[in-house]
C-alpha atoms as a PDB file:
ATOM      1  CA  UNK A   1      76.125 -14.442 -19.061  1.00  0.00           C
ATOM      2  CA  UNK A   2      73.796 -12.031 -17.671  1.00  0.00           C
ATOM      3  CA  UNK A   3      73.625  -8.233 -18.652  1.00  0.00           C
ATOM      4  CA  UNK A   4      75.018  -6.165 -15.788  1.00  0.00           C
ATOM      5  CA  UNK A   5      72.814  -3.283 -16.834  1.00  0.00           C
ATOM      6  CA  UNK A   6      69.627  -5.244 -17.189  1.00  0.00           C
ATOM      7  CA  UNK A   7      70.398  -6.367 -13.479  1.00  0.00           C
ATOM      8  CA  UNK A   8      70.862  -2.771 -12.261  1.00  0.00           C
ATOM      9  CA  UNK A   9      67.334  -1.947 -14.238  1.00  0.00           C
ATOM     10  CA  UNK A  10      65.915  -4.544 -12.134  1.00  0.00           C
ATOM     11  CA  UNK A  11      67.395  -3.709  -8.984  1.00  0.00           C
ATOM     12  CA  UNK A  12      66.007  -0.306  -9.283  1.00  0.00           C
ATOM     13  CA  UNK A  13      62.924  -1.575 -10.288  1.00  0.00           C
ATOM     14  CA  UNK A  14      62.594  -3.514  -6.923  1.00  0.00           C
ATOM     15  CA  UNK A  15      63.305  -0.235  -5.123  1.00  0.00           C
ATOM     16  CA  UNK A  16      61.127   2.762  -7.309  1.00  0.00           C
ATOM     17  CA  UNK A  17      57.666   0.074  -8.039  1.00  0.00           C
ATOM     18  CA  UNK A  18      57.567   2.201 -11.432  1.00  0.00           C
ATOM     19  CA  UNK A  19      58.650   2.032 -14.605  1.00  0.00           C
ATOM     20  CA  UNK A  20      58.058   5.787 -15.398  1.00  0.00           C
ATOM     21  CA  UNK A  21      59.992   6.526 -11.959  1.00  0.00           C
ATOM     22  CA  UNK A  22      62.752   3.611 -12.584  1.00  0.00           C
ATOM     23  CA  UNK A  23      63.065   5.106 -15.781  1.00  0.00           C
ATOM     24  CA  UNK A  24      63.302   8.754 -14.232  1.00  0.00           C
ATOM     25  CA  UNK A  25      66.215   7.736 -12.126  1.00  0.00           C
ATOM     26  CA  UNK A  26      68.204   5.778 -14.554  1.00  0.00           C
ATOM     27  CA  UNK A  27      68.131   9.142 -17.048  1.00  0.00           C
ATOM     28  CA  UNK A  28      66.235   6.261 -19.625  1.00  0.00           C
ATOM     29  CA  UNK A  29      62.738   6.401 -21.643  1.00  0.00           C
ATOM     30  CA  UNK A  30      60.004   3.786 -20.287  1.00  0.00           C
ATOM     31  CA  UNK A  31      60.200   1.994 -23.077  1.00  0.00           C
ATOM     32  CA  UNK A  32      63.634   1.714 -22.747  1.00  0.00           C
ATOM     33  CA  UNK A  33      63.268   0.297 -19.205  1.00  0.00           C
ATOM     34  CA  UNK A  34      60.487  -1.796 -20.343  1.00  0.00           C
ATOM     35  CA  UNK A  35      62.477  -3.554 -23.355  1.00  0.00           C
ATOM     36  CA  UNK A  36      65.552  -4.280 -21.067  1.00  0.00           C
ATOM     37  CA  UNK A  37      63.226  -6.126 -18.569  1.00  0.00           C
ATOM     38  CA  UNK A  38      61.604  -8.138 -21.525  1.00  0.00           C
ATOM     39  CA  UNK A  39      65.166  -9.122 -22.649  1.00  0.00           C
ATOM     40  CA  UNK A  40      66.002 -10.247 -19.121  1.00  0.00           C
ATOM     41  CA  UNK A  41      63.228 -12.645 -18.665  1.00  0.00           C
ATOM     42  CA  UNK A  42      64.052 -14.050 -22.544  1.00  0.00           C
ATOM     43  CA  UNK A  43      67.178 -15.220 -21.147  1.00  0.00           C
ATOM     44  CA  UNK A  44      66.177 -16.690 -17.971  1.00  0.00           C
ATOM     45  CA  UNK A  45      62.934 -18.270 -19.441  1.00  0.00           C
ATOM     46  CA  UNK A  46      61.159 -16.653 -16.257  1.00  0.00           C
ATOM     47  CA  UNK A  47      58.493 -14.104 -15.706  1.00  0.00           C
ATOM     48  CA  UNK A  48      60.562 -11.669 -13.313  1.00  0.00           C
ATOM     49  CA  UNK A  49      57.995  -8.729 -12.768  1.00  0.00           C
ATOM     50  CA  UNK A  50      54.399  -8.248 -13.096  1.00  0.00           C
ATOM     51  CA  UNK A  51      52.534  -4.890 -14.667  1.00  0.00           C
ATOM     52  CA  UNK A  52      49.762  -3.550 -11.887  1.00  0.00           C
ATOM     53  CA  UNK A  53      47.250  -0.473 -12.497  1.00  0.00           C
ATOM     54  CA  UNK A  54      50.245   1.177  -9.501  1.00  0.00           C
ATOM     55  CA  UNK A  55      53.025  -0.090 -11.231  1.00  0.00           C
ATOM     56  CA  UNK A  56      54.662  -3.238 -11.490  1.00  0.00           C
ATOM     57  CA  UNK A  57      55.465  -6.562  -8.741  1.00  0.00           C
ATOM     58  CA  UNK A  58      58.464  -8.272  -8.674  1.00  0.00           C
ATOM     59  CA  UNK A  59      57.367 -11.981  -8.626  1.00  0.00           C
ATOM     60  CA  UNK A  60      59.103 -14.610  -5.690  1.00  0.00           C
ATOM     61  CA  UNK A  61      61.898 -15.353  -9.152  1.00  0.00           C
ATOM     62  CA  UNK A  62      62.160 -11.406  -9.490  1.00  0.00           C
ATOM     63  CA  UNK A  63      62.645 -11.404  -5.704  1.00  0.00           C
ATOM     64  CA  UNK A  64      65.738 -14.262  -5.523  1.00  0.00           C
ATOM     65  CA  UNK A  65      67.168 -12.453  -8.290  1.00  0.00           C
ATOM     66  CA  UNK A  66      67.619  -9.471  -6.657  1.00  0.00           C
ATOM     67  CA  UNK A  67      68.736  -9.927  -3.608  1.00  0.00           C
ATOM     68  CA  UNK A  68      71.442 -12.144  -5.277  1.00  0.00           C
ATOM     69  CA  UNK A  69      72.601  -9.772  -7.461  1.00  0.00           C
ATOM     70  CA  UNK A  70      72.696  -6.870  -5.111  1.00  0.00           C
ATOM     71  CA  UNK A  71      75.995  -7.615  -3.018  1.00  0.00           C
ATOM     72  CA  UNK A  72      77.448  -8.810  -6.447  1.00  0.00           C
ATOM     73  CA  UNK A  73      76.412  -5.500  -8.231  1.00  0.00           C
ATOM     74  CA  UNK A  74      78.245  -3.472  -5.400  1.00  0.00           C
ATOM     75  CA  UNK A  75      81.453  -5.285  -5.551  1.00  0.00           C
ATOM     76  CA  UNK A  76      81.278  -4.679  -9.453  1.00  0.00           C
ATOM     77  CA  UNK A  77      80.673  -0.989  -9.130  1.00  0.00           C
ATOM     78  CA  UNK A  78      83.439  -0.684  -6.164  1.00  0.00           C
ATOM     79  CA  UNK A  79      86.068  -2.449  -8.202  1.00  0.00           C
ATOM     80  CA  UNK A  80      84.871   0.318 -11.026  1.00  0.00           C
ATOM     81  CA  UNK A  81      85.253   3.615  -8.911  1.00  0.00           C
ATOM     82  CA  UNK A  82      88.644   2.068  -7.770  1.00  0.00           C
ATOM     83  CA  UNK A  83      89.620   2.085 -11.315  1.00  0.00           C
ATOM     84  CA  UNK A  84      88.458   5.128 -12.528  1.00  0.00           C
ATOM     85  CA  UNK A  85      89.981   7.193  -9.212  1.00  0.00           C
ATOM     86  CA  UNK A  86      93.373   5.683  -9.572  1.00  0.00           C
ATOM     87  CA  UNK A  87      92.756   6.924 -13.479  1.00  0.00           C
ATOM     88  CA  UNK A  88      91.759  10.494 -12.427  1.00  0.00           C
ATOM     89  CA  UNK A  89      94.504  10.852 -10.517  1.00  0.00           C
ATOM     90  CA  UNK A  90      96.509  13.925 -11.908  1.00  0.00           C
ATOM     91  CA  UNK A  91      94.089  13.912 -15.368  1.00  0.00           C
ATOM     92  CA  UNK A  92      93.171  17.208 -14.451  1.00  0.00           C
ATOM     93  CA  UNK A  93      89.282  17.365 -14.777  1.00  0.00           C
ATOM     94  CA  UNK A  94      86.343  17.532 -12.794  1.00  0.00           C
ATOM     95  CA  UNK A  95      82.573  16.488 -14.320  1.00  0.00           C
ATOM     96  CA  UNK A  96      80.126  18.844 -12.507  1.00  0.00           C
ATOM     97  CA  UNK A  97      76.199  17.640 -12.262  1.00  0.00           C
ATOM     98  CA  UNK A  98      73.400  20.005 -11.335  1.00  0.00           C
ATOM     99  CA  UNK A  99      70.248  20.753 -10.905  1.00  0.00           C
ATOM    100  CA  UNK A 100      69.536  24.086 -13.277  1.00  0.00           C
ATOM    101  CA  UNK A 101      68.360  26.488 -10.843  1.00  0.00           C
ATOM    102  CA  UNK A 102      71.942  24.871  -8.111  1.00  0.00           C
ATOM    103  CA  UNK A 103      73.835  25.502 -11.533  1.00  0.00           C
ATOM    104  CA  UNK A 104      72.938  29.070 -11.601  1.00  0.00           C
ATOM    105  CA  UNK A 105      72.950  30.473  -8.424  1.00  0.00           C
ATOM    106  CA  UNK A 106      76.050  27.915  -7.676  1.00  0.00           C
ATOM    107  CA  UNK A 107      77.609  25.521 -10.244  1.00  0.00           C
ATOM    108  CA  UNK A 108      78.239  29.622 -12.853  1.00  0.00           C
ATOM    109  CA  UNK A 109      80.002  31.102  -9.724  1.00  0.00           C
ATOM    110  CA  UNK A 110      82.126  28.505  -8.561  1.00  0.00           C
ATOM    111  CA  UNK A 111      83.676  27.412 -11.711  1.00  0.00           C
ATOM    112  CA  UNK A 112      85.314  31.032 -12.240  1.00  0.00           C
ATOM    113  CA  UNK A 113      86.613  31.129  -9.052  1.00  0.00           C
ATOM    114  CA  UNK A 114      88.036  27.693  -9.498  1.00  0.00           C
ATOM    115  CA  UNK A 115      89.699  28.495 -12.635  1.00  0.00           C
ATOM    116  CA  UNK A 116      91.705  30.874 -10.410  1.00  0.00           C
ATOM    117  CA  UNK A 117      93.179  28.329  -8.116  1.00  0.00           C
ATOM    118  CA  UNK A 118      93.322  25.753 -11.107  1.00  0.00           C
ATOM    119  CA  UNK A 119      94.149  27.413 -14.621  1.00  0.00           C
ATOM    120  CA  UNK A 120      94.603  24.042 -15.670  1.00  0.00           C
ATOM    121  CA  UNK A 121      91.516  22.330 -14.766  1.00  0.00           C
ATOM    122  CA  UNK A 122      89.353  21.198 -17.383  1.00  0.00           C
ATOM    123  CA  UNK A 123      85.292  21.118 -16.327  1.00  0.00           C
ATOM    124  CA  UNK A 124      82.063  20.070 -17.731  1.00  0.00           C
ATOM    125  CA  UNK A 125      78.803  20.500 -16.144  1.00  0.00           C
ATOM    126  CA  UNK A 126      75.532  18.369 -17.013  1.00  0.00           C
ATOM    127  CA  UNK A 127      72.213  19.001 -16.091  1.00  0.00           C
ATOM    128  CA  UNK A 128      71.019  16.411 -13.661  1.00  0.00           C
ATOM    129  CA  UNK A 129      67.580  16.698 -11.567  1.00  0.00           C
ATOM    130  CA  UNK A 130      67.074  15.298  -8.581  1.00  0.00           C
ATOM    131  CA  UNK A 131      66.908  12.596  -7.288  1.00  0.00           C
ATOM    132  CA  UNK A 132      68.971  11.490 -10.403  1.00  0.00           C
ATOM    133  CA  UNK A 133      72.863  11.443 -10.941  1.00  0.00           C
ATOM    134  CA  UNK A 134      73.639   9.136  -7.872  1.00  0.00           C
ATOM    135  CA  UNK A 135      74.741   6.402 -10.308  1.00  0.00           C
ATOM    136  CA  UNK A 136      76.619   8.479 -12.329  1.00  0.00           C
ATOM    137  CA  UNK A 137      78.693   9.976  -9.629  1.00  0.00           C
ATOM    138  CA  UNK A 138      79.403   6.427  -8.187  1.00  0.00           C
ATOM    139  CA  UNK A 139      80.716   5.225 -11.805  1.00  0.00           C
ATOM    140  CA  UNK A 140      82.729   7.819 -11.940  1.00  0.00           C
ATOM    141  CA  UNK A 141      80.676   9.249 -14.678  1.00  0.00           C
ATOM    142  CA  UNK A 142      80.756  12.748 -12.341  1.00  0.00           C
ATOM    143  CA  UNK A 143      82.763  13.465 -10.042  1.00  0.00           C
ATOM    144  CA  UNK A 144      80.466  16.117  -7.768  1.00  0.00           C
ATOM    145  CA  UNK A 145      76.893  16.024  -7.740  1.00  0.00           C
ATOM    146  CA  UNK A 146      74.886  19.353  -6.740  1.00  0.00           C
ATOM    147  CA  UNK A 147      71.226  18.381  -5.577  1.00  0.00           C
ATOM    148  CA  UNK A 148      68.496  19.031  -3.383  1.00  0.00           C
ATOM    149  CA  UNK A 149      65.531  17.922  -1.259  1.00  0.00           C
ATOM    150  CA  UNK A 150      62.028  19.726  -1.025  1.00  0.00           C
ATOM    151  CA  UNK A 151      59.420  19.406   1.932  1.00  0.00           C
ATOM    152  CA  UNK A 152      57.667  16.261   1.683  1.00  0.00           C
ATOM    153  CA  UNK A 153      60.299  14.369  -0.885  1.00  0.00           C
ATOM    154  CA  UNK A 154      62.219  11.604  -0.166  1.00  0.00           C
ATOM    155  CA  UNK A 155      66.012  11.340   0.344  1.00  0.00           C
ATOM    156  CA  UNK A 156      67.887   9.179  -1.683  1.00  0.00           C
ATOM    157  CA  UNK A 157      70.297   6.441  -0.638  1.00  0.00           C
ATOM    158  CA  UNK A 158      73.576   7.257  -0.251  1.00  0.00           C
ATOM    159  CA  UNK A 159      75.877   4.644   0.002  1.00  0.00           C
ATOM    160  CA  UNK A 160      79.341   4.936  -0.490  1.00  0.00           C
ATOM    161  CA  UNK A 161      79.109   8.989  -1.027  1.00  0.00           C
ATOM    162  CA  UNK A 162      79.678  11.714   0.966  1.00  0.00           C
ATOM    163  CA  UNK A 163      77.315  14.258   1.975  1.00  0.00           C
ATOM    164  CA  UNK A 164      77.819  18.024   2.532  1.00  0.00           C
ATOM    165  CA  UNK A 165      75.094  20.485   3.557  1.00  0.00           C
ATOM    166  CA  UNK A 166      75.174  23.558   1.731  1.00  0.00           C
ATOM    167  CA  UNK A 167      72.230  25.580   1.593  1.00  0.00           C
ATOM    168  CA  UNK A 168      69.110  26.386   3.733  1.00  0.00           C
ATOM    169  CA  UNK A 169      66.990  27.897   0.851  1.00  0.00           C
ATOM    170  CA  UNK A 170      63.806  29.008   2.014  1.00  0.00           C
ATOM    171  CA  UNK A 171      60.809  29.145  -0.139  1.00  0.00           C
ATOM    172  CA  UNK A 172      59.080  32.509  -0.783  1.00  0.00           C
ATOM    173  CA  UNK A 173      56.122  33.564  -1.843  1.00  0.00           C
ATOM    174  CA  UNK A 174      56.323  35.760  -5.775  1.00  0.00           C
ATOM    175  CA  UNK A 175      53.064  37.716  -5.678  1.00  0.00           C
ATOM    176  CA  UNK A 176      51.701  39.887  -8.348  1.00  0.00           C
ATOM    177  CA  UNK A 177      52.723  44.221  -6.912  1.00  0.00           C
ATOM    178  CA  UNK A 178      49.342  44.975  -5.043  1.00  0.00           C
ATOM    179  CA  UNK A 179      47.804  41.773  -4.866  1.00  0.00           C
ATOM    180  CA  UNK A 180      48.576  41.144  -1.496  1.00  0.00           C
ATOM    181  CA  UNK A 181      48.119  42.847   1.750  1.00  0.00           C
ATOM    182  CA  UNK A 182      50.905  45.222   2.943  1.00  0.00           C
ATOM    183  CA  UNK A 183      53.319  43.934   4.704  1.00  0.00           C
ATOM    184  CA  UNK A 184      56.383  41.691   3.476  1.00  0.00           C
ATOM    185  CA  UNK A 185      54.884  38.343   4.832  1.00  0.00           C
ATOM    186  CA  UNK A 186      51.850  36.409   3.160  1.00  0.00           C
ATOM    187  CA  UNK A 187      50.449  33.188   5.000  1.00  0.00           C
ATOM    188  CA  UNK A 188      49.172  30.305   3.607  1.00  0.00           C
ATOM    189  CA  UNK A 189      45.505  30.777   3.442  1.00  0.00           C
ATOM    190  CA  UNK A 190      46.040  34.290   1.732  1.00  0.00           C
ATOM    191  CA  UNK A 191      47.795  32.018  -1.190  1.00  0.00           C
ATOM    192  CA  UNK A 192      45.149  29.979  -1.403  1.00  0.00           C
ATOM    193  CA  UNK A 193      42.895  32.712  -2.262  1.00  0.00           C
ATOM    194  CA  UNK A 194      45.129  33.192  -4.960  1.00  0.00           C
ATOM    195  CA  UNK A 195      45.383  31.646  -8.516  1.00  0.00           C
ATOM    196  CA  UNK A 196      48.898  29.754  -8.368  1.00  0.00           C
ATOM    197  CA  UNK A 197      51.815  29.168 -10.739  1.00  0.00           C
ATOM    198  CA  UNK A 198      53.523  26.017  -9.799  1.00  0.00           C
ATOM    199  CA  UNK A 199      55.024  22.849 -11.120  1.00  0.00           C
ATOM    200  CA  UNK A 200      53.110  19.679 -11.914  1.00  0.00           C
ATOM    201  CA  UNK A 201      52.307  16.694  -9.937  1.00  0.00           C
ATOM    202  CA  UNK A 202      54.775  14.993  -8.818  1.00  0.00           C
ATOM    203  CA  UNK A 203      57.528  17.473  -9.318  1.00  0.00           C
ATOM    204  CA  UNK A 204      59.444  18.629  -5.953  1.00  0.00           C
ATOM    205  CA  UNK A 205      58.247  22.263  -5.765  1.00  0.00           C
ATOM    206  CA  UNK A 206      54.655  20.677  -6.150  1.00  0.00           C
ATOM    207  CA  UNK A 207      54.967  18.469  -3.498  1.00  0.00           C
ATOM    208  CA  UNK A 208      56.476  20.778  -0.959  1.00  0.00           C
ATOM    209  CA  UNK A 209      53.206  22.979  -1.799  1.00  0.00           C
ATOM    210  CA  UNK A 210      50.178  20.655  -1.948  1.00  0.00           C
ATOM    211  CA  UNK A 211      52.050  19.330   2.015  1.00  0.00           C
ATOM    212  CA  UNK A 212      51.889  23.047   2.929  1.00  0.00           C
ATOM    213  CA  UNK A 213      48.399  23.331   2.019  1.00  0.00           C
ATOM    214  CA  UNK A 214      47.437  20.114   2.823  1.00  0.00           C
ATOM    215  CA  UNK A 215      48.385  21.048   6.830  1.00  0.00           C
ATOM    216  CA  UNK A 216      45.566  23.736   7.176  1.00  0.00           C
ATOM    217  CA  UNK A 217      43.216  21.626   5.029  1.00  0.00           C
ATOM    218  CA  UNK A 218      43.312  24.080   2.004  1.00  0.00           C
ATOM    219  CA  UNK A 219      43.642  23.177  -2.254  1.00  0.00           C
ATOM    220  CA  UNK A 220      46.031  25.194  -4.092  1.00  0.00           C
ATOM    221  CA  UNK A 221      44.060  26.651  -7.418  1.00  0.00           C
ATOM    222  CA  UNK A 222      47.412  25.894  -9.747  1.00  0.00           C
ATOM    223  CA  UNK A 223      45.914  27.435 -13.253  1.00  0.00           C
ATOM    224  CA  UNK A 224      49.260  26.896 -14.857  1.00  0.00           C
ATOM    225  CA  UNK A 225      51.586  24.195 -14.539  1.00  0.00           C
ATOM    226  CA  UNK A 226      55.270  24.720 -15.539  1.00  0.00           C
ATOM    227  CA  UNK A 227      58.685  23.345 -13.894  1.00  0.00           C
ATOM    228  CA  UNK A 228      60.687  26.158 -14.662  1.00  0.00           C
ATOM    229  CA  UNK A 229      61.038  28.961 -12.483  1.00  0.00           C
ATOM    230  CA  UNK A 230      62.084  31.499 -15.165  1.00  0.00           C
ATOM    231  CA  UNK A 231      58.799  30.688 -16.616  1.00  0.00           C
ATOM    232  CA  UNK A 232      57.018  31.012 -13.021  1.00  0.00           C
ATOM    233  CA  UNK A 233      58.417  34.097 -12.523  1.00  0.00           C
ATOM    234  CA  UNK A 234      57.794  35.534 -16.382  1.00  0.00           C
ATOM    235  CA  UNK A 235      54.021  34.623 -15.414  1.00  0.00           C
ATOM    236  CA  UNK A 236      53.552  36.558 -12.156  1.00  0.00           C
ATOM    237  CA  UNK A 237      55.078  39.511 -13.324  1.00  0.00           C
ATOM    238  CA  UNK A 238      52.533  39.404 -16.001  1.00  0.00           C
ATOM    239  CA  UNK A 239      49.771  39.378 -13.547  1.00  0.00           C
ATOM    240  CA  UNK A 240      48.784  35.530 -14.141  1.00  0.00           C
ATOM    241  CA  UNK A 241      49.006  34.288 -10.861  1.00  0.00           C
ATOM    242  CA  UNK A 242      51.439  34.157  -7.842  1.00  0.00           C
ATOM    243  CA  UNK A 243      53.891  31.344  -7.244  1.00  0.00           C
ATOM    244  CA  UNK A 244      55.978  29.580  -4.613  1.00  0.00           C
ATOM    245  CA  UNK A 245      59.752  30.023  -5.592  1.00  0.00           C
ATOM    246  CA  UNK A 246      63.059  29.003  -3.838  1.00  0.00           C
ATOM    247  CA  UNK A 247      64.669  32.342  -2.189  1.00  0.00           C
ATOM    248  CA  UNK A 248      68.105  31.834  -4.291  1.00  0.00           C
ATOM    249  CA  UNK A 249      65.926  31.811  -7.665  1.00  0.00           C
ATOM    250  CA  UNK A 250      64.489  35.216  -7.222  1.00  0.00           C
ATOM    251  CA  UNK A 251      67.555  37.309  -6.353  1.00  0.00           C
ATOM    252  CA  UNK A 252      66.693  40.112  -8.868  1.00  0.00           C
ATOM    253  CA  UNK A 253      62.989  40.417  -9.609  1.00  0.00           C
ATOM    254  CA  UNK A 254      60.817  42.417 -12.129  1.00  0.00           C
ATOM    255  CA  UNK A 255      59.577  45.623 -10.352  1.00  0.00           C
ATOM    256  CA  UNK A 256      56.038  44.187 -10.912  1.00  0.00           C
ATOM    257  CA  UNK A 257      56.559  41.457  -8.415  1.00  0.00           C
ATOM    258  CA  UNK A 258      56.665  41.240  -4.461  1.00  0.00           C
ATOM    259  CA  UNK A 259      58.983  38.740  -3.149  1.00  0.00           C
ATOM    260  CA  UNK A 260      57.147  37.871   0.884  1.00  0.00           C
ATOM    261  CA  UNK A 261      57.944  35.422   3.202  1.00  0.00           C
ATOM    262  CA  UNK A 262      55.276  32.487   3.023  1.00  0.00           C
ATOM    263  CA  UNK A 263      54.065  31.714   6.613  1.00  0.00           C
ATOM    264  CA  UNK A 264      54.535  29.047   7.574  1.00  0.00           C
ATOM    265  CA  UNK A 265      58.241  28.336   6.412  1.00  0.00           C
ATOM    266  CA  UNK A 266      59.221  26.042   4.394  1.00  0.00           C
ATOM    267  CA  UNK A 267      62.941  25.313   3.000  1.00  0.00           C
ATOM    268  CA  UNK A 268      64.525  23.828   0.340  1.00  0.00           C
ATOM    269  CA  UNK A 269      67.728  21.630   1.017  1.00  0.00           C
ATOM    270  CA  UNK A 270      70.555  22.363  -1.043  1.00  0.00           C
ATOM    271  CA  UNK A 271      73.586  19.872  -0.580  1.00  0.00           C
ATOM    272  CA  UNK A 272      76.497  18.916  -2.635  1.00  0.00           C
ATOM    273  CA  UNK A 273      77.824  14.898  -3.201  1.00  0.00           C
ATOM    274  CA  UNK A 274      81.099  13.122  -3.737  1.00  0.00           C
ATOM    275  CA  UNK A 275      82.562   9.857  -3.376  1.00  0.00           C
ATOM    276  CA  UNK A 276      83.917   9.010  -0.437  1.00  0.00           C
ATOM    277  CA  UNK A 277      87.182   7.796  -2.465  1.00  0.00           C
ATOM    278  CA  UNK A 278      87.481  11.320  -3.976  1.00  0.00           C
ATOM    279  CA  UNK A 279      90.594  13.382  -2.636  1.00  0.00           C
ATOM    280  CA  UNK A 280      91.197  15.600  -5.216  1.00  0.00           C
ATOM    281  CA  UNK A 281      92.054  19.092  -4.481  1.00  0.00           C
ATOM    282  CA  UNK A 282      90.274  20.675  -7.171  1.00  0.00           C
ATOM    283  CA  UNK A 283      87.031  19.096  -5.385  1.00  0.00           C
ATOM    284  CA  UNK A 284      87.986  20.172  -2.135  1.00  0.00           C
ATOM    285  CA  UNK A 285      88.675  23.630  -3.849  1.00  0.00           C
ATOM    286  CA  UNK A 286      85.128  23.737  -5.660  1.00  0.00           C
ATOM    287  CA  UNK A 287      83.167  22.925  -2.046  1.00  0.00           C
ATOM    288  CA  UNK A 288      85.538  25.599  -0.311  1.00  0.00           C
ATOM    289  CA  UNK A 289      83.979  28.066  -3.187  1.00  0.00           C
ATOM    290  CA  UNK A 290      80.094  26.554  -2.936  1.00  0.00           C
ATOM    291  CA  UNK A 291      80.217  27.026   0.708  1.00  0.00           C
ATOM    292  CA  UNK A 292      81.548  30.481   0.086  1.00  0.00           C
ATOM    293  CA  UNK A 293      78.955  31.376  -1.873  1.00  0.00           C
ATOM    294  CA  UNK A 294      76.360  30.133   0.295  1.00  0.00           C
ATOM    295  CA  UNK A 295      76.875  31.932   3.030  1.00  0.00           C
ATOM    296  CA  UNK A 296      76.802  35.381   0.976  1.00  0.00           C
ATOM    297  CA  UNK A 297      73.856  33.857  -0.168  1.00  0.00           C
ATOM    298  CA  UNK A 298      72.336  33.394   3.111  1.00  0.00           C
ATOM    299  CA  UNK A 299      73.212  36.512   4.511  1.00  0.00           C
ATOM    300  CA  UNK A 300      70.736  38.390   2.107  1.00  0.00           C
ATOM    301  CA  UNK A 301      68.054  36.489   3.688  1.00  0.00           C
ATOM    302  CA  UNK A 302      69.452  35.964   7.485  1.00  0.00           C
ATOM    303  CA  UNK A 303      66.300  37.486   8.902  1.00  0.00           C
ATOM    304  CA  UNK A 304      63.763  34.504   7.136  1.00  0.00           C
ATOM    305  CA  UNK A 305      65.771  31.306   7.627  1.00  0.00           C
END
């Protein structure tokens, strides 16, 4: 019999055109996605996929397979949230997923509040970035999924979850005290003057930048790469360079920063996810408290967004 998992690999597969990104999604190593694939075709005696300098081909067997497994691999994972919901029912617990910079500003608040309206409640929290965790949450490996979407990134598929806007989080310009001209606004080309702090290629904050720049035919000068904003921030309060920063990360900065709108706007989207079987109140109860927070969120920067 066929490994359900190896099918799911492949399925993905079909759908990313990357290992490195199938592997991103499925929370695996390459190598890891690589060796599954190489079982797979050992036990159908067929080459399934081909490896391209872009990524990798399904061949026309690769193809078939897919789209024959697909409507077979939803039943399966139906039949498995069924079981696990009835299973949940009453246990008491709620497995939280977030992105780091969601978990601080709104995973940390929510769960004390929650623990108020449910002493009982046990909770866990993993760190999940997006676009990652979708599986999970549809096992029933998490019951709530905090994520996001920057300008320019895709959004994911989401089949068989529920979807509920949170946050408008606009993206702000962290400049250096005295680098910029007065005034709390900065526009684009005035960054580009600047040396820049920002994430890598590929990464979501990255992305929503080189789009912003790319608009008024401009080339960000990123001297240091990092994906953490703590770090971002660390390095423009020491004078390094400026960075581009979602609002809700920078409630509290260093005196030696200025925290300007970046013209033009750009926003983050910051939503929460559940299963559309979910009913349970402590759920209900921890979106009633994300919302909550969000709008006293949003009211300290009404006059941007």
């Amino acid at each position: 019999m066929l490994d359900v998992g190896r099918l799911q690999i492949l399925v993905h597969l079909s759908v990313e055109g990357t290992i490195a990104r199938t592997a991103d999604v499925l929370g695996f190593t390459p190598s890891a996605v690589s060796q599954q694939l190489s079982k797979l075709e050992r036990e159908l005696d067929v080459t399934l996929a081909i490896r391209t300098r872009t990524g990798v081909r399904l061949t026309e067997e690769g193809n078939v397979l897919v789209e024959q497994v697909k409507p077979v691999l939803a039943q399966f994972a139906a039949v498995e949230r069924k079981v696990r919901d009835i299973a949940r029912q009453g246990a008491g617990q709620i497995r939280l997923g977030s992105f780091s910079s969601g978990a601080l500003a709104l995973v940390a608040p929510a769960i004390g509040q929650v623990r108020e309206r449910h002493p009982g409640l046990r909770m866990s929290l993993v760190d999940v970035e997006p676009p990652g965790g979708l599986d999970a949450l549809r096992d029933g490996r998490l019951d709530l999924l905090i994520s996001h979407t920057y300008p320019g990134t895709r959004t994911p598929e989401l089949d068989g979850l529920v979807r509920i806007d949170l946050l408008r989080d606009p993206l702000v310009a962290v400049v250096p005290a005295g680098w910029a001209s007065r005034g709390d606004r900065l526009s684009i080309t005035e960054l580009a003057e600047m040396p820049l702090v920002c994430g890598g290629p590929g990464d979501a904050n990255r992305t929503a930048l080189d789009r912003a720049f790319f608009r008024y035919d401009l080339t960000p000068r990123v001297e240091f790469e990092t994906r953490s904003y703590a770090v971002s921030l660390a390095l423009a309060a020491a004078e390094a360079g400026a960075t581009v920063m979602p609002r809700s990360t920078v409630r509290d900065p260093p005196h030696t920063v200025e925290v300007m709108t970046l013209e033009p706007i750009e926003v983050r989207s910051i939503f929460c996810l559940h299963r559309a079987t979910s009913r349970e109140d402590s759920i209900r109860t921890f979106i009633e408290r994300f919302t909550e927070i969000c709008d006293e969120l949003h009211a300290e920067w009404r006059d941007v967004v």
